[in-house]
C-alpha atoms as a PDB file:
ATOM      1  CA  UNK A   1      -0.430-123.926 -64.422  1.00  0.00           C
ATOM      2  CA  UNK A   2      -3.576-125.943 -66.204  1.00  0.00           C
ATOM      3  CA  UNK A   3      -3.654-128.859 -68.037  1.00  0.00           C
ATOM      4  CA  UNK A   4      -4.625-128.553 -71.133  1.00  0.00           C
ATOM      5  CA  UNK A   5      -6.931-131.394 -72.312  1.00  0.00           C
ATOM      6  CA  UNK A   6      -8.382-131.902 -75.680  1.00  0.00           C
ATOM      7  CA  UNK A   7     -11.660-132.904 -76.672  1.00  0.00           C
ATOM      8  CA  UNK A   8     -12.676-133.881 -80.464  1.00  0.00           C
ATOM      9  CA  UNK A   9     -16.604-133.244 -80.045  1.00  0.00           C
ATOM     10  CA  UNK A  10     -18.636-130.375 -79.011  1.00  0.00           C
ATOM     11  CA  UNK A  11     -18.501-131.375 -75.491  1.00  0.00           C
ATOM     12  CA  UNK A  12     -17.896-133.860 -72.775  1.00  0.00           C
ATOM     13  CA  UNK A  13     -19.973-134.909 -69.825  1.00  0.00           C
ATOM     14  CA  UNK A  14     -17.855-134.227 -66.001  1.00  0.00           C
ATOM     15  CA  UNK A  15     -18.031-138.278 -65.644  1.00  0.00           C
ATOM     16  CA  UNK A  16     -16.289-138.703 -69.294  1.00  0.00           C
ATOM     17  CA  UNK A  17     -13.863-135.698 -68.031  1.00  0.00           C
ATOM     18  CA  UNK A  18     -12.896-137.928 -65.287  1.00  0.00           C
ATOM     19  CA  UNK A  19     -12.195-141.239 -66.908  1.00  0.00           C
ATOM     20  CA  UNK A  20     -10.105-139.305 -69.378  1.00  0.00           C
ATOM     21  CA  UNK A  21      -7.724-137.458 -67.041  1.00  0.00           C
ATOM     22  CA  UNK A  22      -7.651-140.768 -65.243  1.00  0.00           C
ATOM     23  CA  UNK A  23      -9.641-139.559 -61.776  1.00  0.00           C
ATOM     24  CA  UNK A  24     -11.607-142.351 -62.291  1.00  0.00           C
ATOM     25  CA  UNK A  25     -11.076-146.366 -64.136  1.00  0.00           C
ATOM     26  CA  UNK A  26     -14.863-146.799 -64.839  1.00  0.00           C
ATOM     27  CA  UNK A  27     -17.905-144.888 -65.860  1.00  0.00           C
ATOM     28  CA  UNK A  28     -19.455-146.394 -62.924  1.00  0.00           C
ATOM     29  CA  UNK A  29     -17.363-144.642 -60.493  1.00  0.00           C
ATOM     30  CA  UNK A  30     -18.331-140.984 -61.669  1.00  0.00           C
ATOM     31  CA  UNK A  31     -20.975-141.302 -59.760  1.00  0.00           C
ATOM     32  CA  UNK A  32     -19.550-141.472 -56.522  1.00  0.00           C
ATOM     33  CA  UNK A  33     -16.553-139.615 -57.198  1.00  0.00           C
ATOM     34  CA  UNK A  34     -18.619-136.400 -58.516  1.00  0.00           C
ATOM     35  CA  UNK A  35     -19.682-136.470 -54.600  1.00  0.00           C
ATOM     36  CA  UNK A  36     -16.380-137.109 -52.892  1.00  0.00           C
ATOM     37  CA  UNK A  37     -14.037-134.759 -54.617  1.00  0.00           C
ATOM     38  CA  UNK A  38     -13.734-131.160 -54.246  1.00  0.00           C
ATOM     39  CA  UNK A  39     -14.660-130.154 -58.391  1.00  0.00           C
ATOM     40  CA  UNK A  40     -15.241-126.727 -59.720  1.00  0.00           C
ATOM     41  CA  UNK A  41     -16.751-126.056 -63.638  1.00  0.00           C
ATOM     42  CA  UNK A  42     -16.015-122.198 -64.377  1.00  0.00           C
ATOM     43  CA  UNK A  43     -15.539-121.491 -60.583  1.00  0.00           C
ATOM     44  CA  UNK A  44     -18.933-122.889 -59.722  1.00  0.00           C
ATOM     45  CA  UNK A  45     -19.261-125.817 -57.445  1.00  0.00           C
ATOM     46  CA  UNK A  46     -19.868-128.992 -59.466  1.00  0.00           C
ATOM     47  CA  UNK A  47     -21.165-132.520 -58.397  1.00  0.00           C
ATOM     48  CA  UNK A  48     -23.407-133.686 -60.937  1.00  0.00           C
ATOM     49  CA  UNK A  49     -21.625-136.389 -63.428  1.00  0.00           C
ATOM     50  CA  UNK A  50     -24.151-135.424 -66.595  1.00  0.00           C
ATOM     51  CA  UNK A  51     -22.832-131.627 -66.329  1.00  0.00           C
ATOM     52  CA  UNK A  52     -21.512-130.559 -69.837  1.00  0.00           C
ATOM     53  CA  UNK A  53     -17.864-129.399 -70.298  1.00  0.00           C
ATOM     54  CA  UNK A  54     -16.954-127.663 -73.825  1.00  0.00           C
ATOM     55  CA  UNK A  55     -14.112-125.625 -74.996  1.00  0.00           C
ATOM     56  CA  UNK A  56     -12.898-123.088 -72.715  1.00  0.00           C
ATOM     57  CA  UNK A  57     -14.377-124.219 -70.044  1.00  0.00           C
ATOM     58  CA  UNK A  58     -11.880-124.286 -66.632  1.00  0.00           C
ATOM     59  CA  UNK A  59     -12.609-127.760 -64.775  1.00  0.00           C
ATOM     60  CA  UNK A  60     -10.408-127.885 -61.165  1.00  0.00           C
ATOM     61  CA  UNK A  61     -10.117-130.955 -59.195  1.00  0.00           C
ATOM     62  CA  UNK A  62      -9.010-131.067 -55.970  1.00  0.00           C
ATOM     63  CA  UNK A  63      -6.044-128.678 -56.807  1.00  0.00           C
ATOM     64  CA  UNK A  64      -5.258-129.879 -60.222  1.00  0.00           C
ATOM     65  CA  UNK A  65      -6.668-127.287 -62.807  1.00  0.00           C
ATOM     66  CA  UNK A  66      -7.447-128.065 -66.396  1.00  0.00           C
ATOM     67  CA  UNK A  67      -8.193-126.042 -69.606  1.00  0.00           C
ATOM     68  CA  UNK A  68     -10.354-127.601 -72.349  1.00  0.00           C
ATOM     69  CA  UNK A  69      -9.667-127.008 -76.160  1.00  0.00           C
ATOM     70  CA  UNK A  70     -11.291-128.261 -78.858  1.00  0.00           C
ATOM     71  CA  UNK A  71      -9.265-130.663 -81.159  1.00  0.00           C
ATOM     72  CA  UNK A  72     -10.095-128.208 -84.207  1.00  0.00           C
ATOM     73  CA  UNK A  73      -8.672-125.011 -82.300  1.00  0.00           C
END
């Protein structure tokens, strides 16, 4: 079953994604952590912290899988 996670703006970056669902403490740490963990965008392979995520979208880490809505939905 996915998560569902909110966002409030159009979209997120992958490193805010992680901060927010707590993969990572710092901003810093995307960075490395984009590169270590196993992260699909949409079923697509995904290490690049900048990549956008917007409502809809299916993010999986590791094997946790999350659905993004937007706040207004």
């Amino acid at each position: 079953m996915a998560k569902k996670v909110t966002i409030d703006t159009e979209y997120i970056t992958l490193g805010q994604f992680l901060k927010k669902t707590g993969w990572i403490d710092t901003g810093g740490q995307a960075k490395i952590m984009v590169k270590q963990l196993n992260i699909t965008v949409n079923n697509e392979k995904e290490d690049r912290r900048g990549r956008k995520i917007y409502a809809e979208d299916t993010v999986r880490i590791e094997k946790e899988t999350y659905y993004i809505v937007h706040a207004n939905s």
